[in-house]
Protein backbone atom coordinates (compact mmCIF):
# COMPACT_ATOMS: atom_id res chain seq x y z
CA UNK A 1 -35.66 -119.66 165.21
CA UNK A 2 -37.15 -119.74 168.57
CA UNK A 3 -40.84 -120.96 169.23
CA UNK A 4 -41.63 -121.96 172.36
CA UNK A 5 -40.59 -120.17 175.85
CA UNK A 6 -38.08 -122.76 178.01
CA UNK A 7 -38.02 -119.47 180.67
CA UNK A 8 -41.24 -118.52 180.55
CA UNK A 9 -41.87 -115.90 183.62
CA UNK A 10 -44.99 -116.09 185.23
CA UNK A 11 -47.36 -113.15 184.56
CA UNK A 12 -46.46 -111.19 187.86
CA UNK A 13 -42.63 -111.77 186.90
CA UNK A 14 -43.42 -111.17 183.42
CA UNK A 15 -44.80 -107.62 184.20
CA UNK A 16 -42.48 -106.28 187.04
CA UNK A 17 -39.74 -106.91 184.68
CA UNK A 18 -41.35 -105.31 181.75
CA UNK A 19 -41.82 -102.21 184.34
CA UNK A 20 -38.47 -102.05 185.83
CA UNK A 21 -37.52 -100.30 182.72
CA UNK A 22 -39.15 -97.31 183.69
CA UNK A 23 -37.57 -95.25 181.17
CA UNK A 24 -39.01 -96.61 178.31
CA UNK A 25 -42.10 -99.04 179.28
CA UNK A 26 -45.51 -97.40 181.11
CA UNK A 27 -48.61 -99.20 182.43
CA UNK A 28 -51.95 -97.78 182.35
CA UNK A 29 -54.47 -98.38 185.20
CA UNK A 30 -58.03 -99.33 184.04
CA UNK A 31 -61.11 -99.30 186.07
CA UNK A 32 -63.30 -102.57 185.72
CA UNK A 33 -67.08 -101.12 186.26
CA UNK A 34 -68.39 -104.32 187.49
CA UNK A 35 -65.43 -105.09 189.71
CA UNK A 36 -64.00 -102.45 192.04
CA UNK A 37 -61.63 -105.12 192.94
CA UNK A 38 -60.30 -105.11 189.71
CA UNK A 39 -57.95 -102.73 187.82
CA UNK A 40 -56.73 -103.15 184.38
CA UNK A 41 -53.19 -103.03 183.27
CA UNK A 42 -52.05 -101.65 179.54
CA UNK A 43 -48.40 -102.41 179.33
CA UNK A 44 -46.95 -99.91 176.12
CA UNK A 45 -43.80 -98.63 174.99
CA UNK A 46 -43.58 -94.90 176.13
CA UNK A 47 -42.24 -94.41 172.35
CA UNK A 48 -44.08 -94.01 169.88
CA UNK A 49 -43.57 -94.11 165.37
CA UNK A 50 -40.53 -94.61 164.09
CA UNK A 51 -38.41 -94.19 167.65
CA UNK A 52 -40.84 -97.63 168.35
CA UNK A 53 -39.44 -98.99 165.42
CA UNK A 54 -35.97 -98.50 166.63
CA UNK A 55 -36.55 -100.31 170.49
CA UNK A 56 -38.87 -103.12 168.81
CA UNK A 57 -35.84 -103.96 166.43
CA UNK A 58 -33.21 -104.19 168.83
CA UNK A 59 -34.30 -105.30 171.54
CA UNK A 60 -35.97 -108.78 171.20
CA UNK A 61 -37.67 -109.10 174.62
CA UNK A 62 -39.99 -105.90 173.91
CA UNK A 63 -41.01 -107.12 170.72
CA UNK A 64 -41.78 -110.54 172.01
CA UNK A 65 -43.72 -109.34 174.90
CA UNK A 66 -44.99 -105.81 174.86
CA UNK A 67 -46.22 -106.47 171.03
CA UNK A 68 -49.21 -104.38 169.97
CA UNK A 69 -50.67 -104.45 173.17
CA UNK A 70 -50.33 -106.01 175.92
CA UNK A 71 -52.62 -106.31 178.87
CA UNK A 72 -52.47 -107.50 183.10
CA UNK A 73 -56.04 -107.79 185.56
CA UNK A 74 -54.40 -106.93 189.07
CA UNK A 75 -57.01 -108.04 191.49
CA UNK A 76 -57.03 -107.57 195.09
CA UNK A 77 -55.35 -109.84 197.13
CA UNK A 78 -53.93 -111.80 194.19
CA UNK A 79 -50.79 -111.82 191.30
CA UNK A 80 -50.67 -109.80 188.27
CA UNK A 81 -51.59 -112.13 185.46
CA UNK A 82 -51.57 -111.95 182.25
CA UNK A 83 -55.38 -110.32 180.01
CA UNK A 84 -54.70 -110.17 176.37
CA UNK A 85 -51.19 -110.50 174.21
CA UNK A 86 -51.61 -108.92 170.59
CA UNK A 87 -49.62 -109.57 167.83
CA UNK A 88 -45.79 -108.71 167.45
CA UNK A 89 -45.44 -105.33 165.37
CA UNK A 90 -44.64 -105.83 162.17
CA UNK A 91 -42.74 -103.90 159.02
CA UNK A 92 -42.22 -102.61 155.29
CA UNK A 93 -39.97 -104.87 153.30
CA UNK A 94 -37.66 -102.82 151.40
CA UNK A 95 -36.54 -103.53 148.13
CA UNK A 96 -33.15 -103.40 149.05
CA UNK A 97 -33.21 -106.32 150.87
CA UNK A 98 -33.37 -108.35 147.72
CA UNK A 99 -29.76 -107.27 146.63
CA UNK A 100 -28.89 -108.97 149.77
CA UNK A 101 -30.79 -112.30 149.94
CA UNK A 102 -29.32 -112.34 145.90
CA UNK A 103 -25.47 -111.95 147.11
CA UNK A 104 -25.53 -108.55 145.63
CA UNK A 105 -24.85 -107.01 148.13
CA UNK A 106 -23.64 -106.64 152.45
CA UNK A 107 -26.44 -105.22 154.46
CA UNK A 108 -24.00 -102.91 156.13
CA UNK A 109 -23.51 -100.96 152.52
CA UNK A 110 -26.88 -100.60 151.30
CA UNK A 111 -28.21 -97.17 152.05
CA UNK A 112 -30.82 -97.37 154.91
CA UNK A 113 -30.89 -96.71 158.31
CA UNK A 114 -29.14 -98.40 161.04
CA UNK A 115 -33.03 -99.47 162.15
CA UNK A 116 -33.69 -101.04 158.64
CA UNK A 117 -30.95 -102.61 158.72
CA UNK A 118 -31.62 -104.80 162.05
CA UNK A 119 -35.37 -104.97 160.61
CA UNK A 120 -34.10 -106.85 157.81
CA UNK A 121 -33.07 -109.85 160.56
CA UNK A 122 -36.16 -109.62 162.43
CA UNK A 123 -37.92 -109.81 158.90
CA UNK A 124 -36.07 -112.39 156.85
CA UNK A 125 -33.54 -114.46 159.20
CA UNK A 126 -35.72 -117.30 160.37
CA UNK A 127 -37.19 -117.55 157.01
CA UNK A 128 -33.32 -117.30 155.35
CA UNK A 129 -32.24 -120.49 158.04
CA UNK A 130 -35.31 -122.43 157.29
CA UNK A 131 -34.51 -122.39 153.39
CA UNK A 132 -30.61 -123.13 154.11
CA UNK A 133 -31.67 -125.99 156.19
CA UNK A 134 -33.56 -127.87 153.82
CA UNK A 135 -36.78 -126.72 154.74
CA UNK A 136 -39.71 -125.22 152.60
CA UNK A 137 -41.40 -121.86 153.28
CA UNK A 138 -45.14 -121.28 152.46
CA UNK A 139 -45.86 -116.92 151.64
CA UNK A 140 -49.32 -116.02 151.97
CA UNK A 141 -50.67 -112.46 150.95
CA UNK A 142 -53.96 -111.39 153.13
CA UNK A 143 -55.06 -108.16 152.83
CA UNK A 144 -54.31 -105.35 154.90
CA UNK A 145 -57.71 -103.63 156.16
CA UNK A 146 -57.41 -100.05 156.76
CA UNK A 147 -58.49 -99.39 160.29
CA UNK A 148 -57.88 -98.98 163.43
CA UNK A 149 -56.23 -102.19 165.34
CA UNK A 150 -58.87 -104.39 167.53
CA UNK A 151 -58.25 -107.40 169.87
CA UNK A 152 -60.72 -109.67 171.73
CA UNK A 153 -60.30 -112.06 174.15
CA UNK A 154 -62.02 -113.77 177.10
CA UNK A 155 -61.50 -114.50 180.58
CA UNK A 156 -63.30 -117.48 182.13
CA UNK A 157 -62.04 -116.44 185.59
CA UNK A 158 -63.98 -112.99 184.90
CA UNK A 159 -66.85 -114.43 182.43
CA UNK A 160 -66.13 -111.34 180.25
CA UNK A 161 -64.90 -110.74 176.75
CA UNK A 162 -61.52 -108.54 176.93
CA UNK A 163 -61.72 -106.29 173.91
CA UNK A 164 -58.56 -104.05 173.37
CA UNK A 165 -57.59 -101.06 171.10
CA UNK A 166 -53.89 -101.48 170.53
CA UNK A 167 -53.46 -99.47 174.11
CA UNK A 168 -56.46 -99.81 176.25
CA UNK A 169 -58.40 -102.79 176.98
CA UNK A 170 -61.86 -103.07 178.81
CA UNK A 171 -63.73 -106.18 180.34
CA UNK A 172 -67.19 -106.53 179.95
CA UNK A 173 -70.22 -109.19 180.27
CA UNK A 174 -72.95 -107.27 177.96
CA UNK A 175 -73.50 -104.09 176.43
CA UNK A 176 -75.10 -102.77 179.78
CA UNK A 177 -71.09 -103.21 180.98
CA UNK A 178 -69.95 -101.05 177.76
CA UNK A 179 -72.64 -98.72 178.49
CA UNK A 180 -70.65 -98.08 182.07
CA UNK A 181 -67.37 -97.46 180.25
CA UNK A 182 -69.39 -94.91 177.90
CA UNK A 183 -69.85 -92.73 181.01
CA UNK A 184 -66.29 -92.47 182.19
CA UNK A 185 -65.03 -88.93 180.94
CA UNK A 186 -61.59 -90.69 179.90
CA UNK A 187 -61.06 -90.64 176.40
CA UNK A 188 -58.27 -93.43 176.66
CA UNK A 189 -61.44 -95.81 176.31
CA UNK A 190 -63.40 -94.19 173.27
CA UNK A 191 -61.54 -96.98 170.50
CA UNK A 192 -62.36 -99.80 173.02
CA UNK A 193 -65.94 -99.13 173.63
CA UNK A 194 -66.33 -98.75 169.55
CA UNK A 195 -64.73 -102.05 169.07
CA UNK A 196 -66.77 -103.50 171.73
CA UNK A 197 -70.14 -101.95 170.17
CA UNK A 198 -69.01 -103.78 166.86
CA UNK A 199 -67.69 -106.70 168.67
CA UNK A 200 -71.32 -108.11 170.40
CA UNK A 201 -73.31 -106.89 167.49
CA UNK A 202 -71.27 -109.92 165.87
CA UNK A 203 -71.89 -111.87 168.62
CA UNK A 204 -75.91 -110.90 168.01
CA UNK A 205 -76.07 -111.39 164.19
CA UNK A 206 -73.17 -113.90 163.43
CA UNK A 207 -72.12 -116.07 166.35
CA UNK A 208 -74.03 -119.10 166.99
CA UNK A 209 -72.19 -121.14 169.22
CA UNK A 210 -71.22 -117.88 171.81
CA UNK A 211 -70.27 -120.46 174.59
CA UNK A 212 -68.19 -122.48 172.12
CA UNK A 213 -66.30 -119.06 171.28
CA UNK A 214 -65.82 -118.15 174.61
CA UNK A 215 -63.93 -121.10 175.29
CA UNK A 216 -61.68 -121.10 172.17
CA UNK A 217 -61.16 -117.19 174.07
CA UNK A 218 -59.90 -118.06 176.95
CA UNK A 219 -56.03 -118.42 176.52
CA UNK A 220 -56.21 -116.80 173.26
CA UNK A 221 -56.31 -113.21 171.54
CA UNK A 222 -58.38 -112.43 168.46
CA UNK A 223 -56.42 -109.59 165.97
CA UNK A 224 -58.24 -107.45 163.55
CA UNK A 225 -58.98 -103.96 162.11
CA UNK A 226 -61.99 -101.77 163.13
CA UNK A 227 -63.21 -100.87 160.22
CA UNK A 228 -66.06 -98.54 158.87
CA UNK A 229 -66.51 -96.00 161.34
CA UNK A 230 -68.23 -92.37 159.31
CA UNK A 231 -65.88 -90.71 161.62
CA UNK A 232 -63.13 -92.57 161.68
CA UNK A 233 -62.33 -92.85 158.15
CA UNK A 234 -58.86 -93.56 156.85
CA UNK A 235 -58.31 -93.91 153.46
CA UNK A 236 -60.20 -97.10 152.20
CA UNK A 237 -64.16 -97.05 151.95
CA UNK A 238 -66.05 -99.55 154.18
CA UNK A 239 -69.93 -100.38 153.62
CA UNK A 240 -70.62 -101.15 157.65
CA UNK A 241 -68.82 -101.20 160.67
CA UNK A 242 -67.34 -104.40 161.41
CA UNK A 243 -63.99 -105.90 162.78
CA UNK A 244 -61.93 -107.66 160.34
CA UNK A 245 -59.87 -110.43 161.46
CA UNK A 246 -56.29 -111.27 160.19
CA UNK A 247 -54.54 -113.69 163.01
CA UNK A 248 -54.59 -115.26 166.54
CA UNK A 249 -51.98 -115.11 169.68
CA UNK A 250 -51.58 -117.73 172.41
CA UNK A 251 -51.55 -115.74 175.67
CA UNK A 252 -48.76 -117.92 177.40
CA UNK A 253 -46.20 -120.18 176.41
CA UNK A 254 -45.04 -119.47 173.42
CA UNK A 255 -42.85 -116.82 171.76
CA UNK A 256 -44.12 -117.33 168.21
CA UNK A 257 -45.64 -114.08 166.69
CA UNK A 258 -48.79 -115.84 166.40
CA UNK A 259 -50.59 -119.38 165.30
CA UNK A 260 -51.10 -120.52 161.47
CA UNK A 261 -52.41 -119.28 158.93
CA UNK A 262 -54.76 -122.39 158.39
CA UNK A 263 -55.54 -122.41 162.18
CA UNK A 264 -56.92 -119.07 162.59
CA UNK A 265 -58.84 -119.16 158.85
CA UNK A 266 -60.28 -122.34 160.62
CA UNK A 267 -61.09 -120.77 164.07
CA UNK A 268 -63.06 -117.66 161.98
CA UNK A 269 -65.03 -119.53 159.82
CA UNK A 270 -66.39 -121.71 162.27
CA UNK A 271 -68.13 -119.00 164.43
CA UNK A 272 -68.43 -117.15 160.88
CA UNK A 273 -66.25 -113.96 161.78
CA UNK A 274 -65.60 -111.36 159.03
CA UNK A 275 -61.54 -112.01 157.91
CA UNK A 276 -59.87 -110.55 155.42
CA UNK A 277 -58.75 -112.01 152.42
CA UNK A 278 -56.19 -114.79 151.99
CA UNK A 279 -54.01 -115.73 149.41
CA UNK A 280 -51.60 -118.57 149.13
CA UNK A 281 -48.85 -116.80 146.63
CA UNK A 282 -46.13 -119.78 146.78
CA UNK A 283 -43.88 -122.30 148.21
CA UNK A 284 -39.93 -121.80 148.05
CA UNK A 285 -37.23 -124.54 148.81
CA UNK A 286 -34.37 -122.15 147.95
CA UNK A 287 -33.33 -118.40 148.44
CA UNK A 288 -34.02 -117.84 144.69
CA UNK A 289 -37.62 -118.95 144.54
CA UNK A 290 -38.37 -116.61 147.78
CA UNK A 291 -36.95 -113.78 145.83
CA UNK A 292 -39.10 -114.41 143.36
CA UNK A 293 -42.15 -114.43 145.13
CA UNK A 294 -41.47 -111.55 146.88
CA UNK A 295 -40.20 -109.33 144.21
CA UNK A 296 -43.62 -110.63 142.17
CA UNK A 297 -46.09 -109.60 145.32
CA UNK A 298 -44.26 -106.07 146.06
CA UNK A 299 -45.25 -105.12 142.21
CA UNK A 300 -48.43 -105.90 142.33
CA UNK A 301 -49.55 -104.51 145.13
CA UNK A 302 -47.37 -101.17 145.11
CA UNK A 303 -49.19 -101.07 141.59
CA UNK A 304 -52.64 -102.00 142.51
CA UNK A 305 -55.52 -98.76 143.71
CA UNK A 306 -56.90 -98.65 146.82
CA UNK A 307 -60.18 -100.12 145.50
CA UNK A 308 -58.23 -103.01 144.51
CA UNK A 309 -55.80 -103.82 147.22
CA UNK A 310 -56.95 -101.81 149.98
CA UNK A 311 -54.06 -100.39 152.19
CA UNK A 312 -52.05 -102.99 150.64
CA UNK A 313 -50.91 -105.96 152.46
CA UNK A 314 -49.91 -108.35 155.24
CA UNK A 315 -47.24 -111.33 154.13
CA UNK A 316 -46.80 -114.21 156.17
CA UNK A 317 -44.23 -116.73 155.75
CA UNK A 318 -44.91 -119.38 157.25
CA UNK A 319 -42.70 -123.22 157.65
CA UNK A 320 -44.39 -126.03 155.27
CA UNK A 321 -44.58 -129.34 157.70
CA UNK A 322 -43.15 -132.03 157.15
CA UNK A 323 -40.81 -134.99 158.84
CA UNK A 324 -38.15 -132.39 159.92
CA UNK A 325 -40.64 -129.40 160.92
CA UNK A 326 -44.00 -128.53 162.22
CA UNK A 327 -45.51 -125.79 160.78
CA UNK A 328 -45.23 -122.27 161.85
CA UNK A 329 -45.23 -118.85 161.22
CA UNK A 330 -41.64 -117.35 161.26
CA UNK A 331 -42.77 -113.56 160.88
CA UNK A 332 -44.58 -111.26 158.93
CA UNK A 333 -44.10 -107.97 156.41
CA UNK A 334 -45.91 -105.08 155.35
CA UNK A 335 -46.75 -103.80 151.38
CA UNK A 336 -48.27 -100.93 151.09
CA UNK A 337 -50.06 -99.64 148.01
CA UNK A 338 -48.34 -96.87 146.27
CA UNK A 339 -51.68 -95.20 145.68
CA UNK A 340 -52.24 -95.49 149.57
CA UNK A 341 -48.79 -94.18 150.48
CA UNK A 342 -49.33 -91.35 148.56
CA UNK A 343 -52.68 -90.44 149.67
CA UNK A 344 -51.52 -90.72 153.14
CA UNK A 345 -48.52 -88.29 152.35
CA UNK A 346 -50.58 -86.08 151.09
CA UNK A 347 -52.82 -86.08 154.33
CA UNK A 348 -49.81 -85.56 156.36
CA UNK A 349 -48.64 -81.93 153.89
CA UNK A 350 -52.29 -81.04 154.60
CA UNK A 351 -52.28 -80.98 158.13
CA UNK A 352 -48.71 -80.23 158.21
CA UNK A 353 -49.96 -77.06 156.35
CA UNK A 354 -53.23 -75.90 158.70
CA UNK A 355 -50.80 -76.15 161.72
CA UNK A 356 -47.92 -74.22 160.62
CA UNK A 357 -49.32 -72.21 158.00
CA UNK A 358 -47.40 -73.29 155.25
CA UNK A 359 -47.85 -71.57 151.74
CA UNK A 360 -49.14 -73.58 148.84
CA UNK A 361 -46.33 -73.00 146.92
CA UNK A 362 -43.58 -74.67 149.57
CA UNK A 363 -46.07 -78.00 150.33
CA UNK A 364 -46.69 -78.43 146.64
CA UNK A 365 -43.05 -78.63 145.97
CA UNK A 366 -42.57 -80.44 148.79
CA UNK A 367 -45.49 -82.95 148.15
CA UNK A 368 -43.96 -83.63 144.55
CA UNK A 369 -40.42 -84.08 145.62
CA UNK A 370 -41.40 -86.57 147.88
CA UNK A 371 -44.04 -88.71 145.66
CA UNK A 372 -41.09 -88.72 142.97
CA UNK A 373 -39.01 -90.52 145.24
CA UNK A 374 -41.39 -92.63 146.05
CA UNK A 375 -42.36 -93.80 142.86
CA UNK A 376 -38.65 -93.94 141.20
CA UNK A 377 -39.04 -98.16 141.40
CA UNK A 378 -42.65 -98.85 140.96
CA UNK A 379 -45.38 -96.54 139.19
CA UNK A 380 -48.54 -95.84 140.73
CA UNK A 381 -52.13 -96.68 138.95
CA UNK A 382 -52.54 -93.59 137.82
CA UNK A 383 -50.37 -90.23 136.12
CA UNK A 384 -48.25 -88.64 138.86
CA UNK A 385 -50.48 -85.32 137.18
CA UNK A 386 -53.31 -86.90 139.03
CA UNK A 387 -52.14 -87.35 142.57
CA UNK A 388 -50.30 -83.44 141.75
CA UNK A 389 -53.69 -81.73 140.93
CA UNK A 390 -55.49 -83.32 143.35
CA UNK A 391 -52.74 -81.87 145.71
CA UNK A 392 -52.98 -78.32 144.43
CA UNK A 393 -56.89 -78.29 144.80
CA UNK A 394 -56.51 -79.22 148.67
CA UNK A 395 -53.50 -77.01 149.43
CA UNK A 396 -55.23 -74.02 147.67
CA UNK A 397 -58.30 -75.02 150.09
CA UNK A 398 -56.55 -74.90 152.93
CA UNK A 399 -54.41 -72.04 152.67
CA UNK A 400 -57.18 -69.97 151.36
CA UNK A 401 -60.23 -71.69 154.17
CA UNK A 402 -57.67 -72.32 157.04
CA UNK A 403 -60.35 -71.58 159.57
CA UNK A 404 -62.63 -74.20 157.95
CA UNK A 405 -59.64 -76.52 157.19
CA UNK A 406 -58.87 -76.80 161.02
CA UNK A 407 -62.45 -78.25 161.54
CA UNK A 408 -62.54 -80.75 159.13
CA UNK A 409 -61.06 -83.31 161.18
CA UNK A 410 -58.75 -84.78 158.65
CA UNK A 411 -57.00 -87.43 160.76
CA UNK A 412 -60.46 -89.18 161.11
CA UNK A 413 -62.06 -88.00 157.92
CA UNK A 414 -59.69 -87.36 155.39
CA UNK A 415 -61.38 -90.02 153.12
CA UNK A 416 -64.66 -87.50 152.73
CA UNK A 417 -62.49 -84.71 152.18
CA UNK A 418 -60.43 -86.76 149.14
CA UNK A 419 -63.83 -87.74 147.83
CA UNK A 420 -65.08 -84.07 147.05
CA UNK A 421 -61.18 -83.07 145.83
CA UNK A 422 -61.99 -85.81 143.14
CA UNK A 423 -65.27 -84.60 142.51
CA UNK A 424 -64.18 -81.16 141.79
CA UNK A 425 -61.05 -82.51 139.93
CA UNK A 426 -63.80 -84.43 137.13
CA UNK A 427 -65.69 -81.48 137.33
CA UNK A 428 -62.91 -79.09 136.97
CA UNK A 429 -63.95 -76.44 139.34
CA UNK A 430 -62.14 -75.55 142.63
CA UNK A 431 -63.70 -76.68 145.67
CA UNK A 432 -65.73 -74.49 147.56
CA UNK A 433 -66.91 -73.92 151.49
CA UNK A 434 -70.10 -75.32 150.47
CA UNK A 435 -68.15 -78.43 149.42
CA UNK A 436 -67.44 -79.04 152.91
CA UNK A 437 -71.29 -78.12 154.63
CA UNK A 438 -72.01 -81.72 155.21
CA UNK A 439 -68.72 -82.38 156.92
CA UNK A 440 -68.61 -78.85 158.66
CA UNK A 441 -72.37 -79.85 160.01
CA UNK A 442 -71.19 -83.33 160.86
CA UNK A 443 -70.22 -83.28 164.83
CA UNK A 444 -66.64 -85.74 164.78
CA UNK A 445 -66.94 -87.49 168.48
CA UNK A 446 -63.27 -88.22 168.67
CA UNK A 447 -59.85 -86.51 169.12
CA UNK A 448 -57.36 -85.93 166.41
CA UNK A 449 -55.31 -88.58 168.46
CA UNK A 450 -55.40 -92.19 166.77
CA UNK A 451 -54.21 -96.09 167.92
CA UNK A 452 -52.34 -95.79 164.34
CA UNK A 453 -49.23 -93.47 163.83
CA UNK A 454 -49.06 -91.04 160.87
CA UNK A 455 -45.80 -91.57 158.93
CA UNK A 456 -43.31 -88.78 159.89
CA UNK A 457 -43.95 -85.32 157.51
């Protein structure tokens, strides 16, 4: 377990090093409309899904650094330093690993990739050295919003809040400063400017003590989920646009993935930011009693609906203080909600479908192979009938529409094209064209291109 940095580069060093691996690292140049001096930096793996995965898990110093997002200023005259640091990517926790934290079982025989396999020591080995040193381990469960990933920060140097998709980050004073990134024609910005929009009407209707925030800011990076957006749906209902936050990052000296829970729970309810749920789901001395915990959370929530456990959700394990440790968080895991899962999957066969003209017949079979597999451990809320006729009424749609399919959008608004499937599905009819008038009639603003990565189809 490492937490603190003993060779901590400065942020000039930090980033020519990151960008002397040309082959696999980019950065981004950002315009700063208030600043011609000034030029934004968005450092990012050139990878992207699961060939991510594989670089994050073997190769510590990218997943340390480069995170989910990572931003430089580079003003004129001066070093490269360091904007906003987001929060170290994190991953599923596969059943399988239990057979090995129970002595069932060698990691290098269970079934899985070579890439799960290293995940399950970025996952579990701090936590496994902490319990086999006579410490205690605290797991939280805090839900997982479903939306698209959002950062703030601030700069004193600058006076301006740093708000960040997970790729592109903008700095800006006011609105009138978002306003100027609205008229850029690059679309890189389009998730930035929305968080930002969200981001100061907090400031306006929630934040009292703005000048307090600002300094808590400055040093440190805000993590949430964008939530909300009638365009930018996913698969989880939200009443109002807002940003949800889950965690906070120290921008230098430290390698930790990011502070406590009880720290940043602390740090949003004082300036009364939205957060997502928390909930304290143990304390383990031993190997067995983490098991147990974990084995406890992942049925539940691969059991739970959407409307109940949303996407699903974040874990945290974090070190219990006492005389022999301070507290801290040693990483973090991902449950997802079967329901969610195979929603999603079913998303991915329909636009799998519209762009290579699939027949109904071969996604179908396809669709049901591959939710039967995924439900072999855990069952879902409802019949595996349900998820299957649901199916059949969208494929049939779209092979029979595929013209009208193609303009639906379903990467941003697959969520209002589910909703009339399960309309028609109580109703028993077949859905219609004039199912899909309000969403036809409905202009989407953004590209099919997302800051989150569809699972591979």
């Amino acid at each position: 377990m490492e937490s603190s940095n003993p060779k901590a580069l400065e942020d000039h060093e930090l980033y020519k090093r990151l960008l002397d691996n040309s082959k696999t690292v980019k950065a981004v140049q950002g315009q700063v409309p208030f600043n011609d001096k000034l030029k934004t930096l968005d450092v990012s793996l050139k990878a992207r899904t699961f060939k991510e995965d594989e670089i994050f898990a073997s190769n510590q110093f990218f997943r340390r650094n480069i995170r989910r997002g990572l931003s430089f200023i580079e003003e004129e005259g001066q070093n490269i330093t360091l904007l906003r640091r987001g929060l170290e990517k994190f991953f599923d926790v596969r059943t399988e690993y239990f057979d090995v934290l129970e002595g069932k079982s060698e990691l290098s025989a269970l079934k899985i990739s070579r890439v799960e396999k290293e995940l399950y020591h970025v996952i579990l080995d701090d936590v496994v050295n902490v319990l086999n040193n006579g410490g205690k381990v605290l797991v939280y469960k805090t839900e997982k919003a479903n939306g698209e990933n959002a950062q703030v920060s601030y700069s004193k140097r600058y006076d301006a809040w740093v708000v960040s998709s997970k790729n592109v980050s903008i700095l800006v004073r006011s609105k009138d400063d978002v306003e100027e990134y609205r008229k850029y024609t690059e679309s890189r910005y389009s998730f930035a400017i929305m968080i930002a929009d969200a981001w100061f009407n907090l400031l306006k209707t929630r934040v009292k003590d703005v000048e307090g925030l600002k300094k808590e800011l400055d040093g440190r990076t805000l993590i949430g989920e964008y939530c909300g957006h009638p365009m930018h749906q996913h698969l989880v209902a939200y009443p109002e646009i807002t940003i949800f936050f889950f965690a906070s990052v120290e921008l230098r000296g430290t390698f930790k993935t990011c502070n406590t829970i009880k720290f940043t729970e602390d740090l949003l309810k004082k300036y009364d930011l939205p957060m997502v749920k928390i909930y304290p789901s143990g304390e383990c001395s031993n190997i067995a009693e983490f098991v147990a915990i974990l084995k406890e959370l992942f049925k539940k929530v691969s059991e739970n609906t959407i409307e109940e456990d949303a996407e699903g959700a974040v874990v945290y394990f974090e070190v219990k203080q006492d005389e022999d440790h301070s507290a801290e968080i040693l990483s973090l895991c991902k449950l997802k909600t079967l329901e969610y899962r195979l929603f999603r999957k079913l998303r991915e066969k329909l636009k799998s479908m519209i762009a290579k003209e699939k027949t109904i017949e071969e996604q179908q079979s396809a669709f049901e192979k591959e939710v039967k597999s995924l439900t072999k451990e855990y069952n879902p809320p409802r019949p595996l009938s349900y998820y299957f006729e649901l199916a059949n009424l969208g494929f049939e749609f779209a092979f029979n529409h595929p013209e009208v399919a193609k303009n639906l959008g379903l990467t941003h608004r697959f969520l209002s094209f589910l909703n009339i499937l399960r309309d028609c599905k109580e109703k028993n009819k077949k859905p219609t064209e004039a199912d899909f008038k309000e969403m036809l009639e409905t202009a989407n603003p953004l590209s099919e291109e997302s800051d989150i990565d569809d699972e591979q189809k």
